[in-house]
Protein backbone atom coordinates (compact mmCIF):
# COMPACT_ATOMS: atom_id res chain seq x y z
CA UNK A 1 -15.35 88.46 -51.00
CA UNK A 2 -18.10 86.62 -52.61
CA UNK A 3 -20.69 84.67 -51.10
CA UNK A 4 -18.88 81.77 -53.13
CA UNK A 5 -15.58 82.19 -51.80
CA UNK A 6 -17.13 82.59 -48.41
CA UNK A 7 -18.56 78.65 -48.81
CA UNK A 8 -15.61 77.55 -50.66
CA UNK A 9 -13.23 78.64 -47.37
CA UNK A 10 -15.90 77.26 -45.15
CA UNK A 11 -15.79 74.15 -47.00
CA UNK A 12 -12.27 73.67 -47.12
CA UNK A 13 -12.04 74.66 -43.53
CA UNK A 14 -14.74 72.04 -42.96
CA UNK A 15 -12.48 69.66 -44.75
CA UNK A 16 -9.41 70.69 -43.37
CA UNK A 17 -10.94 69.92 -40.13
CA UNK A 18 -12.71 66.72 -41.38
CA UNK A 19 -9.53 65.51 -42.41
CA UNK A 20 -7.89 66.67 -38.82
CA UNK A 21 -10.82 64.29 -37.49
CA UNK A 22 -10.48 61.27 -39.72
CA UNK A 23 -6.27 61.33 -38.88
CA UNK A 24 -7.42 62.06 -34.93
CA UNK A 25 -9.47 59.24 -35.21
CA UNK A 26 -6.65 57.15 -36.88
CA UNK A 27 -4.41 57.67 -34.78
CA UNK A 28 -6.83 56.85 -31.77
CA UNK A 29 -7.72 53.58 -33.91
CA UNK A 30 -3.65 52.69 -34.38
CA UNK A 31 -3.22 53.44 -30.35
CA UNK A 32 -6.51 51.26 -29.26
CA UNK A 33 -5.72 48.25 -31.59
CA UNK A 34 -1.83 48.55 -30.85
CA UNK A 35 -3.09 48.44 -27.18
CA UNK A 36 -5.44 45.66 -27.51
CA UNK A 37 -2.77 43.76 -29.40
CA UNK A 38 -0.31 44.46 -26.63
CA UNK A 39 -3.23 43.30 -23.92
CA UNK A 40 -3.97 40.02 -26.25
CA UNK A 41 -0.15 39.31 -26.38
CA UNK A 42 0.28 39.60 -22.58
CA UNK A 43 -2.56 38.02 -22.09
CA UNK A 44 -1.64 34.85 -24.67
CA UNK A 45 1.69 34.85 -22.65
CA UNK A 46 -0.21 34.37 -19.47
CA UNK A 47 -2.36 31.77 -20.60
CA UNK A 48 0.69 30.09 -22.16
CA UNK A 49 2.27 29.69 -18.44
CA UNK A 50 -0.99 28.66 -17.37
CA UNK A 51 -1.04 25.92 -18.89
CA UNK A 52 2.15 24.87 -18.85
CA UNK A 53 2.19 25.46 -15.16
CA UNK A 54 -0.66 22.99 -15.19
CA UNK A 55 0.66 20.45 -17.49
CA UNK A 56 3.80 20.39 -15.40
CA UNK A 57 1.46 20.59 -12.03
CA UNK A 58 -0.77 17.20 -13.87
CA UNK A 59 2.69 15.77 -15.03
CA UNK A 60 4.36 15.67 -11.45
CA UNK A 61 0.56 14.26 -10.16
CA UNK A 62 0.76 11.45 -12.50
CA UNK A 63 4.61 10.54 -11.96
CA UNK A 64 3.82 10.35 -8.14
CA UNK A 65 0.42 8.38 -8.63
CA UNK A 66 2.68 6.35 -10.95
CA UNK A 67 5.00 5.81 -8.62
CA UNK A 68 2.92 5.12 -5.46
CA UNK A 69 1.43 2.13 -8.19
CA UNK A 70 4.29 0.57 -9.10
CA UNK A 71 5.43 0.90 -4.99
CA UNK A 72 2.10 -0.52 -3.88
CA UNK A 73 2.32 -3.43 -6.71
CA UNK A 74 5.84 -4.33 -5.51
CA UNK A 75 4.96 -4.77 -1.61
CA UNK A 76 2.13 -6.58 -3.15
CA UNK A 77 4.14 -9.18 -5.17
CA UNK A 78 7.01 -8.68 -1.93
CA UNK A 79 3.58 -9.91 0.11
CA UNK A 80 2.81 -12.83 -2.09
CA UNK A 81 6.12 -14.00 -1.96
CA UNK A 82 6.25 -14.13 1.44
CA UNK A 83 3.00 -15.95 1.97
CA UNK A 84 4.10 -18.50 -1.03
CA UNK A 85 7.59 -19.07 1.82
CA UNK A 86 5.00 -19.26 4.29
CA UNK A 87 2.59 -21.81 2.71
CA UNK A 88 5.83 -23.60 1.97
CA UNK A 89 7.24 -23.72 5.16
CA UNK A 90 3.34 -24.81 6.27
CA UNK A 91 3.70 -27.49 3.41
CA UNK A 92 6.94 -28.58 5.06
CA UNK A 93 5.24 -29.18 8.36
CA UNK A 94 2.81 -31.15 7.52
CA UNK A 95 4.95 -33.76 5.61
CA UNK A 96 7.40 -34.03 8.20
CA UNK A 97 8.88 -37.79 8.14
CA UNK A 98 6.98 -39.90 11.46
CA UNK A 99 10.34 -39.75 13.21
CA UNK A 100 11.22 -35.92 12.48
CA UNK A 101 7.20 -35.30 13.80
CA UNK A 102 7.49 -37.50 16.96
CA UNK A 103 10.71 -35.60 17.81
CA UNK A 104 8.94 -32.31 17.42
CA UNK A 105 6.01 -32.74 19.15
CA UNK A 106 7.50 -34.62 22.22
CA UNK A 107 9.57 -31.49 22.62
CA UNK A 108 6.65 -29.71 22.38
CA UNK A 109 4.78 -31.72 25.04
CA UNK A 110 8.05 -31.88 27.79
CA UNK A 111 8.21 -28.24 26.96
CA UNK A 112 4.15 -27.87 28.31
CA UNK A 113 4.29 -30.49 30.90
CA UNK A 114 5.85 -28.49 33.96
CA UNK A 115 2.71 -25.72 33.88
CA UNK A 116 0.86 -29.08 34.73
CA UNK A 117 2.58 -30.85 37.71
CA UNK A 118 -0.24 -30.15 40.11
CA UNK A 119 -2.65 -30.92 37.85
CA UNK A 120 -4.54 -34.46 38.46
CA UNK A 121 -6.18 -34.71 34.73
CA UNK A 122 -4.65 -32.57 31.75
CA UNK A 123 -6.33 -32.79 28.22
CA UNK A 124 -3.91 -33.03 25.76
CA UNK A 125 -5.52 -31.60 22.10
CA UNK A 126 -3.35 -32.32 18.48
CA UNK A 127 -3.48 -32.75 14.90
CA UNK A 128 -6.28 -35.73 13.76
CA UNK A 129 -3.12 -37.73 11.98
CA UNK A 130 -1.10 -37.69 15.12
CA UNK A 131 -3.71 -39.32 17.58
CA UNK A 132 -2.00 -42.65 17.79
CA UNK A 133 1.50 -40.77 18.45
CA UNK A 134 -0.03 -38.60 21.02
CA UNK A 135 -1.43 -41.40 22.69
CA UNK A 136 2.02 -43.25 22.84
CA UNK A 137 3.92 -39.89 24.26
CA UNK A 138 1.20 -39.20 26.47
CA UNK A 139 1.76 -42.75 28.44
CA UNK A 140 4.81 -41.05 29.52
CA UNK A 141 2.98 -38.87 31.49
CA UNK A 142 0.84 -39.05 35.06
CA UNK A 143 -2.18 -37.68 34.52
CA UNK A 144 -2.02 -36.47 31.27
CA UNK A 145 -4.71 -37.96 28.07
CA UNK A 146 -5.43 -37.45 24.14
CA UNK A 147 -8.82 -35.34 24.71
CA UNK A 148 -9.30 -35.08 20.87
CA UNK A 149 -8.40 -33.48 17.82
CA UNK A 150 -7.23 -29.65 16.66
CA UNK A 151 -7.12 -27.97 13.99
CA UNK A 152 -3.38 -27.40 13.73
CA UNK A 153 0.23 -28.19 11.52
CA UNK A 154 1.35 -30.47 14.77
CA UNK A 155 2.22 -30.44 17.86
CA UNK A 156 0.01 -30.31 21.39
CA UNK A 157 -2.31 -27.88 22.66
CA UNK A 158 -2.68 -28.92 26.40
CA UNK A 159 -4.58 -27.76 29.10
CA UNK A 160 -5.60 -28.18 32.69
CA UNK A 161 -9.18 -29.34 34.60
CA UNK A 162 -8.27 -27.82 37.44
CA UNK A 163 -6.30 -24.33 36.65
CA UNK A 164 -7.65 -23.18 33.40
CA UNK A 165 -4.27 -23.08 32.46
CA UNK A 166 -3.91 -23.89 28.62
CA UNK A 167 -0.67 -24.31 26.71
CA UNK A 168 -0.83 -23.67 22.83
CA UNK A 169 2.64 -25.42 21.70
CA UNK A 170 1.62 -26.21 17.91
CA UNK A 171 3.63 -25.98 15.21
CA UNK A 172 1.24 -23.49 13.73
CA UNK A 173 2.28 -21.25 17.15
CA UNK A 174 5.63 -21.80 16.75
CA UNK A 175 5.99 -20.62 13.45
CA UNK A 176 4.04 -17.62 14.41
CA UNK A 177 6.46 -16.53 16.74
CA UNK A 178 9.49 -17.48 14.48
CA UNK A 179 7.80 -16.22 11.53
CA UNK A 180 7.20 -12.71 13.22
CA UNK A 181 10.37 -12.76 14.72
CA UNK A 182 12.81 -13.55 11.44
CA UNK A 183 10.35 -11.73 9.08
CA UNK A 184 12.57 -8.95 8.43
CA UNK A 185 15.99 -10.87 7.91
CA UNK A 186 13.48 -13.67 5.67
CA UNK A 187 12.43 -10.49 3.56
CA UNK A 188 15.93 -8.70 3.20
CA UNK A 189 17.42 -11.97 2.16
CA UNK A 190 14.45 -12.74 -0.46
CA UNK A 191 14.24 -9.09 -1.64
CA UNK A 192 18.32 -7.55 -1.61
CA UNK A 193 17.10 -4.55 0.61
């Protein structure tokens, strides 16, 4: 064998293995991108439920804010409306006829009177229209005088020298305790509950 075969065999076992190399190397390439795409496909896939996960997660966040909104701006307007019966029934009140307001109010006053029957002097308080009515009612009674005005709808707010006791019978109190009282039939009857 010549020194020329010698290097041709060594050369085509050098490219023999060369080319053993290159398709080693290929197939390593094939495996690590076929991984990699297999790794970015799971990985897309992941993401993908991530977010939709979160857009459903932000979705059922906004429906509830949305409907805690639209619940808080209905017991608002449900509030208003009872505040516009209120004023109304307030409205009402005030422009009772004389007669109606007389009736009223010297129900009112009999209804105080008997927390006063030991009393010597009694100071009778009511609305700054109603002094001259007051006074007339008030001769009815032993004892008992028009000590000035109140800030009220109507009716008496009366009270004693000598006890301390004090009677709030106004029409503003009344309606208080009726209001509070009848609230929840006035609101199922305006609202269909």
């Amino acid at each position: 064998m010549s020194l020329d075969n010698v290097v041709e065999d060594i050369r085509d076992e050098a490219r023999a293995r060369a080319e053993e190399i290159r398709e080693q190397g290929e197939r390593r390439a094939d495996e690590i991108t076929e991984t990699a795409e297999t790794d970015a496909e799971e990985l897309l896939e992941a993401r993908k439920a991530d977010v939709e996960r979160q857009i459903e997660q932000e979705r059922e966040q906004a429906l509830s804010s949305a409907k805690l909104e639209a619940k808080q701006e209905r017991l608002e307007a449900r509030r208003d409306v009872l505040e516009d019966v209120r004023s109304g029934v307030e409205d009402a009140l005030v422009s009772l006829s004389d007669e109606k307001r007389e009736e009223l109010t010297s129900a009112l006053l009999a209804a105080a009177a008997p927390e006063f029957e030991d009393e010597e002097s009694v100071s009778v308080y009511g609305r700054a229209d109603d002094e001259a009515m007051l006074e007339e009612l008030l001769e009815e009674y032993d004892g008992f005088e028009y000590a000035g005005e109140y800030d009220c709808l109507g009716g008496v707010v009366v009270e004693g020298i000598d006890s301390r006791v004090r009677v709030n019978n106004t029409f503003d109190s009344v309606l208080e305790g009726v209001w509070e009282d009848s609230l929840k039939n006035v609101s199922e009857k305006l609202f269909d509950q």
